[in-house]
PDB file of N, CA and C in Angstrom:
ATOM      1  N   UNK A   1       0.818  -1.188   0.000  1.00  0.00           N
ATOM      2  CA  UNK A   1       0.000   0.000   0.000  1.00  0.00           C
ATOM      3  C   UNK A   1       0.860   1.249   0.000  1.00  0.00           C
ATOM      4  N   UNK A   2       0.046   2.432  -0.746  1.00  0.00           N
ATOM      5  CA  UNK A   2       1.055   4.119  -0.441  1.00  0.00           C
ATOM      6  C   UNK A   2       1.071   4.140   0.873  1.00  0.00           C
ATOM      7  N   UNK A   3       1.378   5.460   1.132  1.00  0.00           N
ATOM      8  CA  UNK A   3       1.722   6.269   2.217  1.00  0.00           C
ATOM      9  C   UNK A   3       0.135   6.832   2.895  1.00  0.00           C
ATOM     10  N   UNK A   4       0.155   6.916   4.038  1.00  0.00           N
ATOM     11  CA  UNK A   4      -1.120   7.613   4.284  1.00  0.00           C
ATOM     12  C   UNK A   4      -1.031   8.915   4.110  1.00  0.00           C
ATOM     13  N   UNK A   5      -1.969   9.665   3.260  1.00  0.00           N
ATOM     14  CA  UNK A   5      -1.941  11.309   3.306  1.00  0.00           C
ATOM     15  C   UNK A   5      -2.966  11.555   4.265  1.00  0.00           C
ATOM     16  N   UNK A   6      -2.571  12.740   5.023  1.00  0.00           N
ATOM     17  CA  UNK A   6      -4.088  13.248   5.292  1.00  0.00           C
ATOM     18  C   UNK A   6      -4.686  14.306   4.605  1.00  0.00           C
ATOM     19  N   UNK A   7      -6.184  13.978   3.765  1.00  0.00           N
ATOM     20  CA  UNK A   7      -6.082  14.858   3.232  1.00  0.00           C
ATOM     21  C   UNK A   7      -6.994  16.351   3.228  1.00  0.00           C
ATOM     22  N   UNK A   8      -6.883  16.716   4.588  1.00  0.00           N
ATOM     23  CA  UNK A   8      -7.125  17.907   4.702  1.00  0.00           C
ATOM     24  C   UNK A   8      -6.004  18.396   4.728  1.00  0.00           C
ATOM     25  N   UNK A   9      -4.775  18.245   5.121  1.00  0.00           N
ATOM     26  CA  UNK A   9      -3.488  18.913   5.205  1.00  0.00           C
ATOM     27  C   UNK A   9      -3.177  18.973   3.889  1.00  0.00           C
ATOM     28  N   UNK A  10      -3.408  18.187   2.984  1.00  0.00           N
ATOM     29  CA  UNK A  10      -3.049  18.653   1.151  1.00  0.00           C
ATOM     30  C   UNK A  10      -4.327  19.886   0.479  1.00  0.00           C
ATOM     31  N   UNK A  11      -5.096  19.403   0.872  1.00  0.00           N
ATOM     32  CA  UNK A  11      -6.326  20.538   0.956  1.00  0.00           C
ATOM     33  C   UNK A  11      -6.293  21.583   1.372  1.00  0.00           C
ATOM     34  N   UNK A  12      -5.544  21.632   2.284  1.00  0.00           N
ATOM     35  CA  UNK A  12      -5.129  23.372   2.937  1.00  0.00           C
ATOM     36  C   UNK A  12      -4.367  23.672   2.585  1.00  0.00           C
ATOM     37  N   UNK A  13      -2.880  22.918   2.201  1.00  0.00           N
ATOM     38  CA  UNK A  13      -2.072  23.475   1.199  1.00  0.00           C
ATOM     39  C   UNK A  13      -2.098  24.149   0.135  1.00  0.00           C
ATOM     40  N   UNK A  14      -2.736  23.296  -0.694  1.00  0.00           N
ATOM     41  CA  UNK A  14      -3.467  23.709  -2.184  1.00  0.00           C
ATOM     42  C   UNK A  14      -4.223  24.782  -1.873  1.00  0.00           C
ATOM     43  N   UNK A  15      -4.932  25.295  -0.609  1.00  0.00           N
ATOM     44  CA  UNK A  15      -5.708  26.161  -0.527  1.00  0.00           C
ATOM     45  C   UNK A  15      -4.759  27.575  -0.577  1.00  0.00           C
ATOM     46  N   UNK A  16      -3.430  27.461   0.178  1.00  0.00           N
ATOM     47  CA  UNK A  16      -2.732  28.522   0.894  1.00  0.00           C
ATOM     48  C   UNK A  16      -1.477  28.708  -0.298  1.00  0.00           C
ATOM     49  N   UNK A  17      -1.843  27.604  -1.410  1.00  0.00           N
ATOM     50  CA  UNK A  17      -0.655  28.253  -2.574  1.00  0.00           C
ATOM     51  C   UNK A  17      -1.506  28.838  -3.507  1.00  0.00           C
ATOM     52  N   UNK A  18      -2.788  28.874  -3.758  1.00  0.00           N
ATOM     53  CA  UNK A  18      -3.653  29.300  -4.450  1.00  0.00           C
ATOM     54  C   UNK A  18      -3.865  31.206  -4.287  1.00  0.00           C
ATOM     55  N   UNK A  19      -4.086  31.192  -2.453  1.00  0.00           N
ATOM     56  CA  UNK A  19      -3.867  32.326  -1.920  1.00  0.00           C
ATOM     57  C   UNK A  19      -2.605  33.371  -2.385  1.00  0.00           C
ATOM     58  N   UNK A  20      -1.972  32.490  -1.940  1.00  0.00           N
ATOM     59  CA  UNK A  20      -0.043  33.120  -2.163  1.00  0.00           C
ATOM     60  C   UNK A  20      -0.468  33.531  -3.622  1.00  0.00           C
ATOM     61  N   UNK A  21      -0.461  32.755  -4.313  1.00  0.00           N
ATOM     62  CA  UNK A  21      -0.655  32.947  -6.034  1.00  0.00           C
ATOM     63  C   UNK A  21      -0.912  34.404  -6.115  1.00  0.00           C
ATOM     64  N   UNK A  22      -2.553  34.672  -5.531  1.00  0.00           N
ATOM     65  CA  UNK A  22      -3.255  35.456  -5.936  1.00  0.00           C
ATOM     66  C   UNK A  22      -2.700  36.607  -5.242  1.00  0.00           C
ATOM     67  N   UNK A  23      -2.340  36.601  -3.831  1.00  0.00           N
ATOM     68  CA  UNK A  23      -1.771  38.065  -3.340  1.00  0.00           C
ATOM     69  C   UNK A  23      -0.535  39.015  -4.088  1.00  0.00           C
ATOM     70  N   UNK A  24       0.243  37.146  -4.383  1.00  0.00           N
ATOM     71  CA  UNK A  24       1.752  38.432  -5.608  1.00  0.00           C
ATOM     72  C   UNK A  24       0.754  38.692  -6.624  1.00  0.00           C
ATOM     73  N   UNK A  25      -0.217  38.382  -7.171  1.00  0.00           N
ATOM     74  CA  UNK A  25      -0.918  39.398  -8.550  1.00  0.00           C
ATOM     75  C   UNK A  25      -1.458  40.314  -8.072  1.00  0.00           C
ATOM     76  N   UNK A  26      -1.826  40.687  -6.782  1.00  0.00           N
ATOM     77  CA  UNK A  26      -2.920  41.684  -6.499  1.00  0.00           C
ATOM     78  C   UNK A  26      -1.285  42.877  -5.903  1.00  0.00           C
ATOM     79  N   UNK A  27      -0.556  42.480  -5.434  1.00  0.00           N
ATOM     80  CA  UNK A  27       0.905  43.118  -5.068  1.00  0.00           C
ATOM     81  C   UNK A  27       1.353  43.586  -6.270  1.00  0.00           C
ATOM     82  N   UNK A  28       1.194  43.004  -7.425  1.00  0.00           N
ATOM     83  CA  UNK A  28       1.925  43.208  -8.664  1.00  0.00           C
ATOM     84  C   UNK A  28       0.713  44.749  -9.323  1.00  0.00           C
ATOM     85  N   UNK A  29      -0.510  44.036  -8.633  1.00  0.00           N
ATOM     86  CA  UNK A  29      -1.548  45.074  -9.727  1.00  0.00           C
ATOM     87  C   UNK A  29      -1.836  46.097  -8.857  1.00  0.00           C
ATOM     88  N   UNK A  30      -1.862  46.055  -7.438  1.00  0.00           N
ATOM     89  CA  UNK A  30      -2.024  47.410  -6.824  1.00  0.00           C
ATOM     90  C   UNK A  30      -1.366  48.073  -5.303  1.00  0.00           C
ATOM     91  N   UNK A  31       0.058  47.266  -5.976  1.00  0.00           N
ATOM     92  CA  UNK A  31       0.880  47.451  -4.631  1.00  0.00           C
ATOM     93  C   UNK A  31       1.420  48.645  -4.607  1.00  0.00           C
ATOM     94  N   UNK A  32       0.944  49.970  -5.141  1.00  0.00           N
ATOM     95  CA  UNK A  32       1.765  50.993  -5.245  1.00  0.00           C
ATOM     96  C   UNK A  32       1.847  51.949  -4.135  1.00  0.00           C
ATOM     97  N   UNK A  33       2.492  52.149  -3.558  1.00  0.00           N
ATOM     98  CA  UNK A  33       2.706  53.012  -2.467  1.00  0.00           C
ATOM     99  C   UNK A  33       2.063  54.667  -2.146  1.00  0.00           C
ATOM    100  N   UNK A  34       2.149  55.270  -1.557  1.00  0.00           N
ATOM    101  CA  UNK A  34       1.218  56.512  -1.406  1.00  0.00           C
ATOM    102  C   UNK A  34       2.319  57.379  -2.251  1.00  0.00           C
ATOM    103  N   UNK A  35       3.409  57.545  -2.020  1.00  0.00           N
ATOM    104  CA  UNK A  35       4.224  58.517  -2.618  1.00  0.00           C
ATOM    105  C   UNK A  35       4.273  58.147  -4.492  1.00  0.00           C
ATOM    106  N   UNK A  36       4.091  57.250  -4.791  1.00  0.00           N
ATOM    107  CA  UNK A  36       4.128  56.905  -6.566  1.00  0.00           C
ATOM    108  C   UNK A  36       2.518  57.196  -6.907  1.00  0.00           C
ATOM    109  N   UNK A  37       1.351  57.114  -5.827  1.00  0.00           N
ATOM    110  CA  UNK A  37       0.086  57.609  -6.115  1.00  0.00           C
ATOM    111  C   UNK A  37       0.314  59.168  -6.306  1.00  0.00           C
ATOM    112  N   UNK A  38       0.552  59.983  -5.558  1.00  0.00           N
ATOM    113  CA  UNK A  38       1.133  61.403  -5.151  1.00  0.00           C
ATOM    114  C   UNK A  38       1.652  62.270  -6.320  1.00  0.00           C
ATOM    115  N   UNK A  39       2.774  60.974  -6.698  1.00  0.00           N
ATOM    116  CA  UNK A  39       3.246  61.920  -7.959  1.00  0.00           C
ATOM    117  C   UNK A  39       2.632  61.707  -9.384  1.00  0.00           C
ATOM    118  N   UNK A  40       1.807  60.529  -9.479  1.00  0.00           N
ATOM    119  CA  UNK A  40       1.161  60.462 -10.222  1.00  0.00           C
ATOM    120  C   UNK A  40      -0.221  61.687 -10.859  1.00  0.00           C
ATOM    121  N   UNK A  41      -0.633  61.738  -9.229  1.00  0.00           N
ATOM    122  CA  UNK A  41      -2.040  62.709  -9.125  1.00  0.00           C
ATOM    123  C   UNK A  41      -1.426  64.208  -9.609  1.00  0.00           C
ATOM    124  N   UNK A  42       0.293  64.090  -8.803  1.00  0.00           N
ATOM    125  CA  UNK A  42       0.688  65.364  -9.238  1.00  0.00           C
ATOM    126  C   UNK A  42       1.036  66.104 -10.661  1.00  0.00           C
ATOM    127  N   UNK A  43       1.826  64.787 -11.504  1.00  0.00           N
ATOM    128  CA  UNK A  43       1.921  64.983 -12.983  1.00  0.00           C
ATOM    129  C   UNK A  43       0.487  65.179 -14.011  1.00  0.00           C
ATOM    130  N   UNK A  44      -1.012  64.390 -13.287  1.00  0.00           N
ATOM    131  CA  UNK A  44      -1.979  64.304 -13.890  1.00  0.00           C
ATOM    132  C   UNK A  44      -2.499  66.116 -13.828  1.00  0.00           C
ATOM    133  N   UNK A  45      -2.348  66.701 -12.344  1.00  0.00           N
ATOM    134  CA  UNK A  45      -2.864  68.117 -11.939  1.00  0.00           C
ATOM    135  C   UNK A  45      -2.332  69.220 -13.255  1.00  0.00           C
ATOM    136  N   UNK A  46      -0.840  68.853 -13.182  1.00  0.00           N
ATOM    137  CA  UNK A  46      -0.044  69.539 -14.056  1.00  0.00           C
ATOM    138  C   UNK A  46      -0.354  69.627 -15.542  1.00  0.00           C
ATOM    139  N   UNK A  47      -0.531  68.361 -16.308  1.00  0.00           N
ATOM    140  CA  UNK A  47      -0.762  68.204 -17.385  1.00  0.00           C
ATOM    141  C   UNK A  47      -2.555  68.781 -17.823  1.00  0.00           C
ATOM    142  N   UNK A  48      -2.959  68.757 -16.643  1.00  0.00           N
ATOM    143  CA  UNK A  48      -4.471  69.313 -16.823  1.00  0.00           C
ATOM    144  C   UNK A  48      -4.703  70.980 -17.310  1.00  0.00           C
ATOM    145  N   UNK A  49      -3.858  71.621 -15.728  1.00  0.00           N
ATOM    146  CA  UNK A  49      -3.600  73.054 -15.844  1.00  0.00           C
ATOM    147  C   UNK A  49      -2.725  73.206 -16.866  1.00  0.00           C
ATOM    148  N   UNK A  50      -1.501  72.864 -18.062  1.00  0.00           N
ATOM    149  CA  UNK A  50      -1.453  73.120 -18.995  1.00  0.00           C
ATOM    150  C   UNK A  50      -2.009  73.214 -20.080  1.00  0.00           C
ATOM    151  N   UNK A  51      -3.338  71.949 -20.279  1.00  0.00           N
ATOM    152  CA  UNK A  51      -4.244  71.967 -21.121  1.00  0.00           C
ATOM    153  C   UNK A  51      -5.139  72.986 -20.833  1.00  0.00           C
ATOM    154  N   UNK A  52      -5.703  73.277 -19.847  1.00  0.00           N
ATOM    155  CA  UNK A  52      -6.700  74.279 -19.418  1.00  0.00           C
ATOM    156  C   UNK A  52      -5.891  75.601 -19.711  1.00  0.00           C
ATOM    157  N   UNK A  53      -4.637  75.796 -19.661  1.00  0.00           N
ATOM    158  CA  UNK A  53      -4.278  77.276 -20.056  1.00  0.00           C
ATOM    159  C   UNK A  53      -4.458  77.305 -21.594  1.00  0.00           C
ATOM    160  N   UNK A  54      -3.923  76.436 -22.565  1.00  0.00           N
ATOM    161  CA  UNK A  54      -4.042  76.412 -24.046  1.00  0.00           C
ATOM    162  C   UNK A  54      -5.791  76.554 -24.430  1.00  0.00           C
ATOM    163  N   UNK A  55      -6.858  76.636 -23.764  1.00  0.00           N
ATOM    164  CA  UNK A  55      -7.878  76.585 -24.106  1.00  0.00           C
ATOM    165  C   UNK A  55      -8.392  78.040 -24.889  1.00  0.00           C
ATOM    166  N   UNK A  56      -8.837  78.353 -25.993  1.00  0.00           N
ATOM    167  CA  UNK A  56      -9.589  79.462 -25.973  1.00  0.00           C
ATOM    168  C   UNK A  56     -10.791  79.383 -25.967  1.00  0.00           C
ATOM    169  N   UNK A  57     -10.924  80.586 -24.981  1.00  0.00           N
ATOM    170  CA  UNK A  57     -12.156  81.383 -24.692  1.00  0.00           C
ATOM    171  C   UNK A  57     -13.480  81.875 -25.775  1.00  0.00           C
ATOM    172  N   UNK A  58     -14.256  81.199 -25.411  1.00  0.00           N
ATOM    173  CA  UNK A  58     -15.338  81.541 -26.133  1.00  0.00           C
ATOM    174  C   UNK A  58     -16.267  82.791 -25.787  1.00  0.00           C
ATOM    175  N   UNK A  59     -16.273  83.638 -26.853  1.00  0.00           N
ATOM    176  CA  UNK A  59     -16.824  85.004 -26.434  1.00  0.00           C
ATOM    177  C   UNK A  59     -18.726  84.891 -26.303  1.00  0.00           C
ATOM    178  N   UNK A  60     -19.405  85.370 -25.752  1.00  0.00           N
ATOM    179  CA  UNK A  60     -20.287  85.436 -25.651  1.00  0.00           C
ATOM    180  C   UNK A  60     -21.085  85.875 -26.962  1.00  0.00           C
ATOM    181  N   UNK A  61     -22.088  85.037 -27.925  1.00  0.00           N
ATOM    182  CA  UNK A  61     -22.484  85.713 -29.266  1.00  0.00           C
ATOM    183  C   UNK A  61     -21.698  84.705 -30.100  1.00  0.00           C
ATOM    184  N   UNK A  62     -21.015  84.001 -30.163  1.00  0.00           N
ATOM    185  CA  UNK A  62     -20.075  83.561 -30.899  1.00  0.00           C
ATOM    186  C   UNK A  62     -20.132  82.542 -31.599  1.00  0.00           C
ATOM    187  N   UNK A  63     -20.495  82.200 -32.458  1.00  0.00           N
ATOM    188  CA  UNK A  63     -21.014  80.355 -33.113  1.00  0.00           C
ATOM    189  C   UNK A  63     -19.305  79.234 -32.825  1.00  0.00           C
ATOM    190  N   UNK A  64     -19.600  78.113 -32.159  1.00  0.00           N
ATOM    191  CA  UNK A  64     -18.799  77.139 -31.690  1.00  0.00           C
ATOM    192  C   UNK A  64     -17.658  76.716 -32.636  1.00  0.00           C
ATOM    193  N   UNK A  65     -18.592  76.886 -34.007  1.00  0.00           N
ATOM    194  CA  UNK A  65     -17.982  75.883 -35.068  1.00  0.00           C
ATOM    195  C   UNK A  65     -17.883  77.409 -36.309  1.00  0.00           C
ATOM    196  N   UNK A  66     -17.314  78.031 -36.998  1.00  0.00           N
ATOM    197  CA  UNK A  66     -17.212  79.265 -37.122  1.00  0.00           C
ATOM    198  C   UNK A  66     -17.190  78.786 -39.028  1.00  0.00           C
ATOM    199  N   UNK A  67     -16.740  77.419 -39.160  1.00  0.00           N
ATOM    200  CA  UNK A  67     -17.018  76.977 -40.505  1.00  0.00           C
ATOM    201  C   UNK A  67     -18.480  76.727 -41.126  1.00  0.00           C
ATOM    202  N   UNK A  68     -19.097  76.464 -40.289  1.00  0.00           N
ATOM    203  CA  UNK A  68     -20.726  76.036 -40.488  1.00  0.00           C
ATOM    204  C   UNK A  68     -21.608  77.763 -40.616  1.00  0.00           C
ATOM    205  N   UNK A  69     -22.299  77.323 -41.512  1.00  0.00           N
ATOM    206  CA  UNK A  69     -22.865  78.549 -42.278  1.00  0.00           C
ATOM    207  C   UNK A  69     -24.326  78.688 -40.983  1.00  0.00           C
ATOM    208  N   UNK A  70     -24.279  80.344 -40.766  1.00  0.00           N
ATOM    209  CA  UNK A  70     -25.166  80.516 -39.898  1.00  0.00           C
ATOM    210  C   UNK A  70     -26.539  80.712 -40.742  1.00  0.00           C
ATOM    211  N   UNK A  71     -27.419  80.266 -39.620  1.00  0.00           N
ATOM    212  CA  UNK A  71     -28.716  80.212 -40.176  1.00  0.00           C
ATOM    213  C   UNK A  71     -29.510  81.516 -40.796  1.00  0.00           C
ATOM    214  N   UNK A  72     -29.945  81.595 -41.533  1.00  0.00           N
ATOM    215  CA  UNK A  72     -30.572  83.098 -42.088  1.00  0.00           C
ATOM    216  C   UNK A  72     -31.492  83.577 -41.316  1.00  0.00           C
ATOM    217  N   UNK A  73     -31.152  84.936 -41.507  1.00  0.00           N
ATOM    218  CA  UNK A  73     -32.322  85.626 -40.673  1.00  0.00           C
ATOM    219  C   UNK A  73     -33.712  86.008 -40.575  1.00  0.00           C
ATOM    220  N   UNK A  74     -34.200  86.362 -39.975  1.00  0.00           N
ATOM    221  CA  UNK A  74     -35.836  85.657 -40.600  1.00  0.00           C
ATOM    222  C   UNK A  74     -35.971  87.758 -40.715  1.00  0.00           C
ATOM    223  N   UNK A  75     -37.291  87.702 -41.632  1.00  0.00           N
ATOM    224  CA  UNK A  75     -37.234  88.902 -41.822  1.00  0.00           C
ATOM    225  C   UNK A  75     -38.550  89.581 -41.368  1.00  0.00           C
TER     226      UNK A  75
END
Protein backbone atom coordinates (compact mmCIF):
# COMPACT_ATOMS: atom_id res chain seq x y z
CA UNK A 1 0.00 0.00 0.00
CA UNK A 2 1.06 4.12 -0.44
CA UNK A 3 1.72 6.27 2.22
CA UNK A 4 -1.12 7.61 4.28
CA UNK A 5 -1.94 11.31 3.31
CA UNK A 6 -4.09 13.25 5.29
CA UNK A 7 -6.08 14.86 3.23
CA UNK A 8 -7.13 17.91 4.70
CA UNK A 9 -3.49 18.91 5.20
CA UNK A 10 -3.05 18.65 1.15
CA UNK A 11 -6.33 20.54 0.96
CA UNK A 12 -5.13 23.37 2.94
CA UNK A 13 -2.07 23.48 1.20
CA UNK A 14 -3.47 23.71 -2.18
CA UNK A 15 -5.71 26.16 -0.53
CA UNK A 16 -2.73 28.52 0.89
CA UNK A 17 -0.66 28.25 -2.57
CA UNK A 18 -3.65 29.30 -4.45
CA UNK A 19 -3.87 32.33 -1.92
CA UNK A 20 -0.04 33.12 -2.16
CA UNK A 21 -0.65 32.95 -6.03
CA UNK A 22 -3.25 35.46 -5.94
CA UNK A 23 -1.77 38.06 -3.34
CA UNK A 24 1.75 38.43 -5.61
CA UNK A 25 -0.92 39.40 -8.55
CA UNK A 26 -2.92 41.68 -6.50
CA UNK A 27 0.91 43.12 -5.07
CA UNK A 28 1.92 43.21 -8.66
CA UNK A 29 -1.55 45.07 -9.73
CA UNK A 30 -2.02 47.41 -6.82
CA UNK A 31 0.88 47.45 -4.63
CA UNK A 32 1.77 50.99 -5.25
CA UNK A 33 2.71 53.01 -2.47
CA UNK A 34 1.22 56.51 -1.41
CA UNK A 35 4.22 58.52 -2.62
CA UNK A 36 4.13 56.90 -6.57
CA UNK A 37 0.09 57.61 -6.11
CA UNK A 38 1.13 61.40 -5.15
CA UNK A 39 3.25 61.92 -7.96
CA UNK A 40 1.16 60.46 -10.22
CA UNK A 41 -2.04 62.71 -9.12
CA UNK A 42 0.69 65.36 -9.24
CA UNK A 43 1.92 64.98 -12.98
CA UNK A 44 -1.98 64.30 -13.89
CA UNK A 45 -2.86 68.12 -11.94
CA UNK A 46 -0.04 69.54 -14.06
CA UNK A 47 -0.76 68.20 -17.39
CA UNK A 48 -4.47 69.31 -16.82
CA UNK A 49 -3.60 73.05 -15.84
CA UNK A 50 -1.45 73.12 -18.99
CA UNK A 51 -4.24 71.97 -21.12
CA UNK A 52 -6.70 74.28 -19.42
CA UNK A 53 -4.28 77.28 -20.06
CA UNK A 54 -4.04 76.41 -24.05
CA UNK A 55 -7.88 76.58 -24.11
CA UNK A 56 -9.59 79.46 -25.97
CA UNK A 57 -12.16 81.38 -24.69
CA UNK A 58 -15.34 81.54 -26.13
CA UNK A 59 -16.82 85.00 -26.43
CA UNK A 60 -20.29 85.44 -25.65
CA UNK A 61 -22.48 85.71 -29.27
CA UNK A 62 -20.08 83.56 -30.90
CA UNK A 63 -21.01 80.35 -33.11
CA UNK A 64 -18.80 77.14 -31.69
CA UNK A 65 -17.98 75.88 -35.07
CA UNK A 66 -17.21 79.26 -37.12
CA UNK A 67 -17.02 76.98 -40.50
CA UNK A 68 -20.73 76.04 -40.49
CA UNK A 69 -22.86 78.55 -42.28
CA UNK A 70 -25.17 80.52 -39.90
CA UNK A 71 -28.72 80.21 -40.18
CA UNK A 72 -30.57 83.10 -42.09
CA UNK A 73 -32.32 85.63 -40.67
CA UNK A 74 -35.84 85.66 -40.60
CA UNK A 75 -37.23 88.90 -41.82
Amino acid sequence: MGDIINLNKFRKERQRATERRTARDNRARFGRTGADKATDRHADDQAERALDGKKLEQREGEDTHPETPAPPKAR
